[in-house]
Protein backbone atom coordinates (compact mmCIF):
# COMPACT_ATOMS: atom_id res chain seq x y z
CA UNK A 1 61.27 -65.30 91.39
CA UNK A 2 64.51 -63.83 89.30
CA UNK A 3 64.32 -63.62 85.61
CA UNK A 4 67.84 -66.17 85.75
CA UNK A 5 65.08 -69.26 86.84
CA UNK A 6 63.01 -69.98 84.15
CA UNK A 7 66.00 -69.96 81.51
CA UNK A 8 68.06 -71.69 84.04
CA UNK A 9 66.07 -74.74 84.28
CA UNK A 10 68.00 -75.53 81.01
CA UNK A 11 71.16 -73.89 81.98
CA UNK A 12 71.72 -75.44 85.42
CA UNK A 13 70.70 -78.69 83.85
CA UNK A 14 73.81 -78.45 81.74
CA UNK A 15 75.95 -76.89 84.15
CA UNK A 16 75.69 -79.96 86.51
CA UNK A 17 77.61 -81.95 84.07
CA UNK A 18 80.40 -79.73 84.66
CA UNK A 19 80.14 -78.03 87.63
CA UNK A 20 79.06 -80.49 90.32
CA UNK A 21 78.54 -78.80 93.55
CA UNK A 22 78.87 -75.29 92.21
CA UNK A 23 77.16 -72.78 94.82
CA UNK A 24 74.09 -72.11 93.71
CA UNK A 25 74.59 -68.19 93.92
CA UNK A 26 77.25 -69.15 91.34
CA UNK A 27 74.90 -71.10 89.37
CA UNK A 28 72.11 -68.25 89.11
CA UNK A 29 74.59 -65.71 88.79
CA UNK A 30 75.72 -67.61 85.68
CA UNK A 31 72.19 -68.57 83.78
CA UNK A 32 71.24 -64.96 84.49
CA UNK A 33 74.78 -63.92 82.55
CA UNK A 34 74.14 -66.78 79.61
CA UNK A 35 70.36 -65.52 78.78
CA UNK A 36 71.09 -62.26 78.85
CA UNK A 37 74.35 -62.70 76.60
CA UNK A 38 72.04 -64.74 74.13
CA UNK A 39 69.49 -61.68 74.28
CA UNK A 40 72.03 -59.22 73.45
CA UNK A 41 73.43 -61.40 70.72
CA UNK A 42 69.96 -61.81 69.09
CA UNK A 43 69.66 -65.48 70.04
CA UNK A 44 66.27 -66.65 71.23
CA UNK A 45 64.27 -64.51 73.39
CA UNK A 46 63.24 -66.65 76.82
CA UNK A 47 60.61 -65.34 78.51
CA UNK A 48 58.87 -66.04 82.24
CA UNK A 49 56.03 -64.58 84.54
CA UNK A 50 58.42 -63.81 87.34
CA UNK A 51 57.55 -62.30 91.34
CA UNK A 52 60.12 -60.64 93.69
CA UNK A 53 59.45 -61.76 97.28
CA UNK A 54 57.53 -59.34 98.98
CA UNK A 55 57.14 -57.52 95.78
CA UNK A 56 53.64 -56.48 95.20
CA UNK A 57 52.58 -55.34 91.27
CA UNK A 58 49.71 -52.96 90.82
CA UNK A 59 47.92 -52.76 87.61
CA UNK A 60 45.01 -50.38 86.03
CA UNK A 61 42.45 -52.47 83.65
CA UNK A 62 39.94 -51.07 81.53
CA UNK A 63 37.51 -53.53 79.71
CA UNK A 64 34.87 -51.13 77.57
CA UNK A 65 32.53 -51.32 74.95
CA UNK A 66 30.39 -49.20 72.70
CA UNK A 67 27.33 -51.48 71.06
CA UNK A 68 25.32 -49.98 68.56
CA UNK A 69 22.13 -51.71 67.82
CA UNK A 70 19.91 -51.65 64.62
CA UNK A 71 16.60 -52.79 65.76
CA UNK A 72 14.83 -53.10 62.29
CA UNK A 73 18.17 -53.25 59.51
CA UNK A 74 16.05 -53.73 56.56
CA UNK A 75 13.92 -51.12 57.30
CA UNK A 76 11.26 -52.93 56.72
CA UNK A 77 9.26 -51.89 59.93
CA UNK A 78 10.71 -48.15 60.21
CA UNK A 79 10.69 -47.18 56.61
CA UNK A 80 13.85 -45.17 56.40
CA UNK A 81 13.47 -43.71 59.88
CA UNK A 82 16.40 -43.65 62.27
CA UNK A 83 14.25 -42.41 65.55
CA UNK A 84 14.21 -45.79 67.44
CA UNK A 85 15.29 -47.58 64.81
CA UNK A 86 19.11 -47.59 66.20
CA UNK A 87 20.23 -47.20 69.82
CA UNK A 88 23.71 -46.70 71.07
CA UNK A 89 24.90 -47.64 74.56
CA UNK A 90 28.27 -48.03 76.27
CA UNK A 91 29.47 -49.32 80.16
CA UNK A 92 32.97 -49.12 80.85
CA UNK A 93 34.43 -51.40 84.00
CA UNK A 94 37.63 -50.07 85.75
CA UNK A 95 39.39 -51.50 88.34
CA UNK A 96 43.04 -51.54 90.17
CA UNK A 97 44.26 -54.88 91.48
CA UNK A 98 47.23 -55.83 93.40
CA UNK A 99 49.06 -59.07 92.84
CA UNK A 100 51.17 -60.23 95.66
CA UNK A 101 53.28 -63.67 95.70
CA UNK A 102 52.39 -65.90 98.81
CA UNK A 103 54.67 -68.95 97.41
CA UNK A 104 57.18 -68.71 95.17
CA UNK A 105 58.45 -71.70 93.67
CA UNK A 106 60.54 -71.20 90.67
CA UNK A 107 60.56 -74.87 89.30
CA UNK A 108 56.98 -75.96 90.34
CA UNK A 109 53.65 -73.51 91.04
CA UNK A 110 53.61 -70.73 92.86
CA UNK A 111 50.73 -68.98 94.45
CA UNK A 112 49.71 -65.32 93.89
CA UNK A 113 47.49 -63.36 95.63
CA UNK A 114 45.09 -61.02 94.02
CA UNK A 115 43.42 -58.05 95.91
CA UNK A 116 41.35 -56.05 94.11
CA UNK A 117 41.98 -52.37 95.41
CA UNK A 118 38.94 -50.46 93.32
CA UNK A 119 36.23 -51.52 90.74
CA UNK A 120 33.69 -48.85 88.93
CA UNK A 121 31.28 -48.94 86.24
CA UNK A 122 29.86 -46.75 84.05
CA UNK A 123 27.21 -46.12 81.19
CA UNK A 124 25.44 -44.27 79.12
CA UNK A 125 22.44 -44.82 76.60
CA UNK A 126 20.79 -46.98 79.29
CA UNK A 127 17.82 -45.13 79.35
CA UNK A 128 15.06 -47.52 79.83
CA UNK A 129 16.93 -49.25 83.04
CA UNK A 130 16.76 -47.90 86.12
CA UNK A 131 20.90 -47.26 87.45
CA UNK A 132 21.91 -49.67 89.65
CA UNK A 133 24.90 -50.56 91.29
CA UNK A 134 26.63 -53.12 88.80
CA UNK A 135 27.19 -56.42 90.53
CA UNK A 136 31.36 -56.01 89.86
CA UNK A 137 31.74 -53.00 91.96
CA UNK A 138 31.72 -55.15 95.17
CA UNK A 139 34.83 -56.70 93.95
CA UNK A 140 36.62 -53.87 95.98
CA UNK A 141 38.16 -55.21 98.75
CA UNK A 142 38.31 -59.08 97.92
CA UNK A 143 40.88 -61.29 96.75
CA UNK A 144 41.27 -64.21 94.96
CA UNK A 145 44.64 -66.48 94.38
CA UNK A 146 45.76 -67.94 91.57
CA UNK A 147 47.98 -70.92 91.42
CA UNK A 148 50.96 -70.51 88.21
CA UNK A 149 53.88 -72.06 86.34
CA UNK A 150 57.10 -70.67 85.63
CA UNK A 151 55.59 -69.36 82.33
CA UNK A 152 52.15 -67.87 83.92
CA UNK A 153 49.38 -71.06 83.18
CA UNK A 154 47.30 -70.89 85.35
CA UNK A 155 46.68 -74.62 87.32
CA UNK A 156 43.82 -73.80 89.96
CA UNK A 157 40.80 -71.16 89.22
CA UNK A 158 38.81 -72.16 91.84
CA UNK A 159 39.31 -68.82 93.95
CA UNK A 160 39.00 -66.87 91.00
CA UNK A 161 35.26 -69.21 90.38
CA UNK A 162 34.52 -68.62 93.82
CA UNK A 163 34.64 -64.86 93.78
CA UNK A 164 32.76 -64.65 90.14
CA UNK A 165 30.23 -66.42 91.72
CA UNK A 166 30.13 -64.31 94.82
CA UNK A 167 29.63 -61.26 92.64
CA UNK A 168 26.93 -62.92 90.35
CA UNK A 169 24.65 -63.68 92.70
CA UNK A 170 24.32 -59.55 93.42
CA UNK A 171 23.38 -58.82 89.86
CA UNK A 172 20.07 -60.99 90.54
CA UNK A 173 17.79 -57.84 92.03
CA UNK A 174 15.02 -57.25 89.46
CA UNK A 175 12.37 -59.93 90.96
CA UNK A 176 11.12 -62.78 89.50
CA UNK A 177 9.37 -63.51 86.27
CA UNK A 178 7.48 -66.51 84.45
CA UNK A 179 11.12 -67.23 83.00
CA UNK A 180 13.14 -67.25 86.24
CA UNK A 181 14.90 -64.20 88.23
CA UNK A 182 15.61 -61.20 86.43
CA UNK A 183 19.29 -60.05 86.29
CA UNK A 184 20.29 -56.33 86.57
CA UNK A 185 23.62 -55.50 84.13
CA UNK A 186 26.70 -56.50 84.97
CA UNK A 187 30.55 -56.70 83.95
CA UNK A 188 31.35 -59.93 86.03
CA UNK A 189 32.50 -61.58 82.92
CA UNK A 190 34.58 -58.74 82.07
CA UNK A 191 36.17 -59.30 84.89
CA UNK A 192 36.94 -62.84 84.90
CA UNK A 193 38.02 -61.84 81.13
CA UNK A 194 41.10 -59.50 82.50
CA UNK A 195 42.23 -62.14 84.93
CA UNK A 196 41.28 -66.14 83.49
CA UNK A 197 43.58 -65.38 80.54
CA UNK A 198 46.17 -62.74 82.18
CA UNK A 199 49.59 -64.34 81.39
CA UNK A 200 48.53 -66.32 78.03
CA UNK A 201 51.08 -64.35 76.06
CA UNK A 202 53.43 -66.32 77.52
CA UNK A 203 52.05 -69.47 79.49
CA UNK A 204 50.87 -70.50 75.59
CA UNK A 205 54.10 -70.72 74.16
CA UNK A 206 54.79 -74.24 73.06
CA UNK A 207 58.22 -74.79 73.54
CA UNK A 208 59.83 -72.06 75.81
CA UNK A 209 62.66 -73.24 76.67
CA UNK A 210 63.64 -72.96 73.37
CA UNK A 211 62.64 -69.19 73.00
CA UNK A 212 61.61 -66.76 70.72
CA UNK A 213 62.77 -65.28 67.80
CA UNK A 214 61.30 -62.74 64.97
CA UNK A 215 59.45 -65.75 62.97
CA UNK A 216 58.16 -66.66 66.05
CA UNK A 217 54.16 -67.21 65.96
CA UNK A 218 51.69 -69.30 68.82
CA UNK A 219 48.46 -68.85 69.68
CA UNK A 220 45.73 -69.15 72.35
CA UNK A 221 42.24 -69.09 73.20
CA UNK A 222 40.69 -65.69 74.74
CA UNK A 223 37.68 -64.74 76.14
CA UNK A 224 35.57 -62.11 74.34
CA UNK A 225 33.03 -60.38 77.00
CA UNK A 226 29.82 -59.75 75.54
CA UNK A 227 26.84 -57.35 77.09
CA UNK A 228 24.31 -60.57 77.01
CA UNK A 229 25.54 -63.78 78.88
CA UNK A 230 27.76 -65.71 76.86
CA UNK A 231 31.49 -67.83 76.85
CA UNK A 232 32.36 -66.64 73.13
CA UNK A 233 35.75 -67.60 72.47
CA UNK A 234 38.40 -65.66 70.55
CA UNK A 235 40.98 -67.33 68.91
CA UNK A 236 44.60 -65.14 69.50
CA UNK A 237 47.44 -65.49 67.31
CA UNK A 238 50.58 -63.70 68.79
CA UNK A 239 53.83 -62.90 67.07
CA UNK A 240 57.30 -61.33 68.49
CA UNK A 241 56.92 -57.98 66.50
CA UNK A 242 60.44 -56.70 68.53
CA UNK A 243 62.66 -56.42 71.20
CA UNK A 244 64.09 -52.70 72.41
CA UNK A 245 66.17 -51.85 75.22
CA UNK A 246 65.72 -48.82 76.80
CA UNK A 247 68.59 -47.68 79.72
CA UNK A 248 68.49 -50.82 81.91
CA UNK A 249 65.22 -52.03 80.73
CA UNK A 250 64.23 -55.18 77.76
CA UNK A 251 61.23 -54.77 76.40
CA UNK A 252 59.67 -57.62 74.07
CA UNK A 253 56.51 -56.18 72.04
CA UNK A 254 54.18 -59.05 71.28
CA UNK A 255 51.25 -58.61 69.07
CA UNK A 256 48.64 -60.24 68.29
CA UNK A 257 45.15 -60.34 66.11
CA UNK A 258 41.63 -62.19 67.22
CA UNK A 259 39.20 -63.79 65.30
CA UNK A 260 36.09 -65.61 66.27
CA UNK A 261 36.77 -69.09 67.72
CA UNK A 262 34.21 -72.17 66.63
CA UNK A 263 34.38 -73.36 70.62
CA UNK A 264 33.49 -71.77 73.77
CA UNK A 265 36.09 -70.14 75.99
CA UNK A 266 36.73 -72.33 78.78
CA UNK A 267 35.57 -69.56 81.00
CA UNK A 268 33.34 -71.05 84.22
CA UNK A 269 30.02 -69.02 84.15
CA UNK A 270 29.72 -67.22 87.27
CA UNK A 271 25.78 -67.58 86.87
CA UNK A 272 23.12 -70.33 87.42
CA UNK A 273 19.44 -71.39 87.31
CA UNK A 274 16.90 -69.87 84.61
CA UNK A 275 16.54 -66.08 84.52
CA UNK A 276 15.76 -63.32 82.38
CA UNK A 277 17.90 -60.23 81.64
CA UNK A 278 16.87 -56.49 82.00
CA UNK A 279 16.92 -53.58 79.55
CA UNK A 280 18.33 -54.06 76.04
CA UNK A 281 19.79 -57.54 75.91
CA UNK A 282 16.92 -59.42 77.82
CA UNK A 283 14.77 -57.61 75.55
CA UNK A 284 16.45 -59.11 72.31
CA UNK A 285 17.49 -62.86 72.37
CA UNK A 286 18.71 -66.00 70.15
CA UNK A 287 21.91 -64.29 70.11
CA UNK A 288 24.67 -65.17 67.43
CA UNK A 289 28.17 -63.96 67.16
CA UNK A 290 28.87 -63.38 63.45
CA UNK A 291 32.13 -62.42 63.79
CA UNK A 292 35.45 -60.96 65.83
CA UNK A 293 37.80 -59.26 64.25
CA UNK A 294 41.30 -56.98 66.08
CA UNK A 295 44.24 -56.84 67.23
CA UNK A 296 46.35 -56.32 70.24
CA UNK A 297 49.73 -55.31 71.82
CA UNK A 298 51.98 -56.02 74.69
CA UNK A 299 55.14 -54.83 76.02
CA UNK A 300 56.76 -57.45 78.70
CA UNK A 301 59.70 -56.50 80.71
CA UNK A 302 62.02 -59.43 79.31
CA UNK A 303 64.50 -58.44 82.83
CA UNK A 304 61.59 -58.47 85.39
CA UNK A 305 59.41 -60.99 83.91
CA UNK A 306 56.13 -58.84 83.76
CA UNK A 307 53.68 -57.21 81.42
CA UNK A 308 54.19 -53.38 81.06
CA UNK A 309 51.08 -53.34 79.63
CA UNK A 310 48.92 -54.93 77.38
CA UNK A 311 45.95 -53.72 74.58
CA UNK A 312 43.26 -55.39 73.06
CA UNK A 313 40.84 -54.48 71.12
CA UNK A 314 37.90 -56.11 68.60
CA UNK A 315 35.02 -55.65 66.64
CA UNK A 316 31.94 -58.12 67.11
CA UNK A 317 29.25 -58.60 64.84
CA UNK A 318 26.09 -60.03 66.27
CA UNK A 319 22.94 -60.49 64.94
CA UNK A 320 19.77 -61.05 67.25
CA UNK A 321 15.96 -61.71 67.31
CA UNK A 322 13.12 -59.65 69.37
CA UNK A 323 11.95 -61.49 72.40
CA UNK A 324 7.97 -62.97 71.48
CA UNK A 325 8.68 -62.43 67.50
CA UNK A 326 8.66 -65.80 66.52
CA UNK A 327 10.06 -66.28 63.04
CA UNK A 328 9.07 -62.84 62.17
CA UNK A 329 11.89 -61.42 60.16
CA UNK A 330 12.51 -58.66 61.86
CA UNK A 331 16.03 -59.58 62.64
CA UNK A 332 18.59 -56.79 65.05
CA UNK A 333 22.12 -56.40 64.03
CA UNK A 334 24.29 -55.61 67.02
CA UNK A 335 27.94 -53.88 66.33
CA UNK A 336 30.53 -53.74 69.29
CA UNK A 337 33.53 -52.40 70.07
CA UNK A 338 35.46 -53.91 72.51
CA UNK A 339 38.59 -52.28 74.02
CA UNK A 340 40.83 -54.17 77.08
CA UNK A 341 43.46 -52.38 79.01
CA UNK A 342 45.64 -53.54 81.30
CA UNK A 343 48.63 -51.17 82.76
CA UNK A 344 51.43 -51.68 85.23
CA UNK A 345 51.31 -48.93 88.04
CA UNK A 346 54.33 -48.01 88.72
């Protein structure tokens, strides 16, 4: 799919007019020539998700987190002592996944597939769990497709659902209990995190036809992975922060900065039935998400229509009960730092 498409669907629409049976190597040859004179220019800034036939993109992601939890914040119950009082843990997920286009169809959907060529998790601080092998490294080696518009949105998760689930079910190997199966750690919704939202930057903006410019502003709906089961929602407000060219290459840097969202993400979970987590977060429950706040940054290839690489990162403030407490006041306050990566390999 050439970068010329996306802005040509307004282009060619007005070159008709004029033009009538122009070749249509002429046509593309001019919409590419029109955006990119408007670029240069500093007219608005179009942007597409575009694929090259036969053209396969490899990226890195990261998704990691450090959580740092205060068990008793009033002190109440440990009387100015630290020694189990707060606990730090982290688990990092990294993976490489390959995105190849199966149908390319530059005015309707086209269908990408996804093959994931590694997955690995770590973490520390995990003490009181035996290690296991987390659920998400037997993404290695599958593939999922995902079914886009012009501007990335993507119209059909279904593969993506099916694979999620696929990979939930092996995170249920700690037995059974009075409250259901017992789930082992896992970064599932990490994953689905990196890819549900992946082209959002651009598949959000309103009107993009009409482009972008420096007072540009638009804004989506993220996921924000927790380490207990949850669809929080961030809400992401993105802004054109620049364009710079650098030899033959465009490069639009679009920021953005997350807060906590009143609604769910719209996120399927990957999980079902009752069950009961282990370590840490099954140990602690009645969850709430206090706040998010970050920010983030991307740099998209404006000429090749793909993300160089993007950056997010947020603070979440949680607070928490202990399991078989009651209303006891004893009440844990969770901090975590969240960092996503996601980097073209070139």
């Amino acid at each position: 799919m050439k970068k010329w498409i996306f802005a040509g669907l307004f282009f060619a629409a007005v070159a008709v007019c004029f033009v009538g049976c122009q070749p249509q190597q002429q046509q593309v040859q001019q919409g590419q020539e029109e955006k990119k004179s408007s670029e240069l220019n500093g007219g608005p800034l179009l942007l597409s998700v575009d694929f090259e036939p036969n053209k396969t993109l490899v990226y890195n992601f990261v998704s990691e987190r450090t959580m740092n939890v205060n068990l008793d914040p009033t002190g109440k119950y440990s009387k100015g002592k630290q020694g189990g009082k707060e606990q730090t843990q982290t688990e990092k997920l990294e993976m490489q996944i390959a995105y190849k286009p199966i149908k390319l169809d530059p005015y309707g959907i086209s269908i990408i597939e996804a093959n994931c060529l590694s997955a690995k998790v770590t973490r520390s601080g995990s003490s009181r769990i035996k290690e296991t092998t987390d659920a998400v490294e037997s993404l290695k080696g599958k593939s999922f497709t995902l079914k886009i518009t012009p501007s990335g949105k993507i119209v059909d998760y279904s593969s993506l659902e099916n694979v999620s689930k696929e990979l939930a079910e092996k995170a249920f190997g700690g037995g059974e209990t009075k409250r259901g199966k017992v789930k082992n750690p896992d970064m599932v919704m990490d994953f689905l995190a990196t890819q549900w939202n992946i082209w959002d930057s651009t598949a959000s903006i309103k009107n993009p036809l009409k482009g972008l410019n420096s007072k540009s502003k638009w804004s989506t709906k993220l996921a924000a992975p927790m380490p207990f089961v949850s669809k929080i929602g961030r809400n992401a407000e993105y802004r054109l922060s620049g364009v710079k060219k650098t030899g033959n290459e465009t490069l639009a840097e679009i920021t953005s900065t997350y807060s906590l969202s009143g609604t769910p993400s719209n996120i399927t979970l990957p999980y079902s039935g009752s069950f009961q987590m282990k370590g840490m977060f099954g140990f602690l429950q009645g969850y709430k998400v206090i706040s998010i706040d970050g920010k983030g940054t991307q740099l998209f290839d404006v000429n090749r229509g793909l993300i160089k690489s993007d950056t997010q990162n947020y603070e979440a403030k949680v607070s928490a009960a202990i399991f078989g407490l009651g209303k006891d006041d004893l009440t844990p306050n969770i901090k975590i730092d969240q960092t996503i990566t996601m980097t073209l390999v070139e």
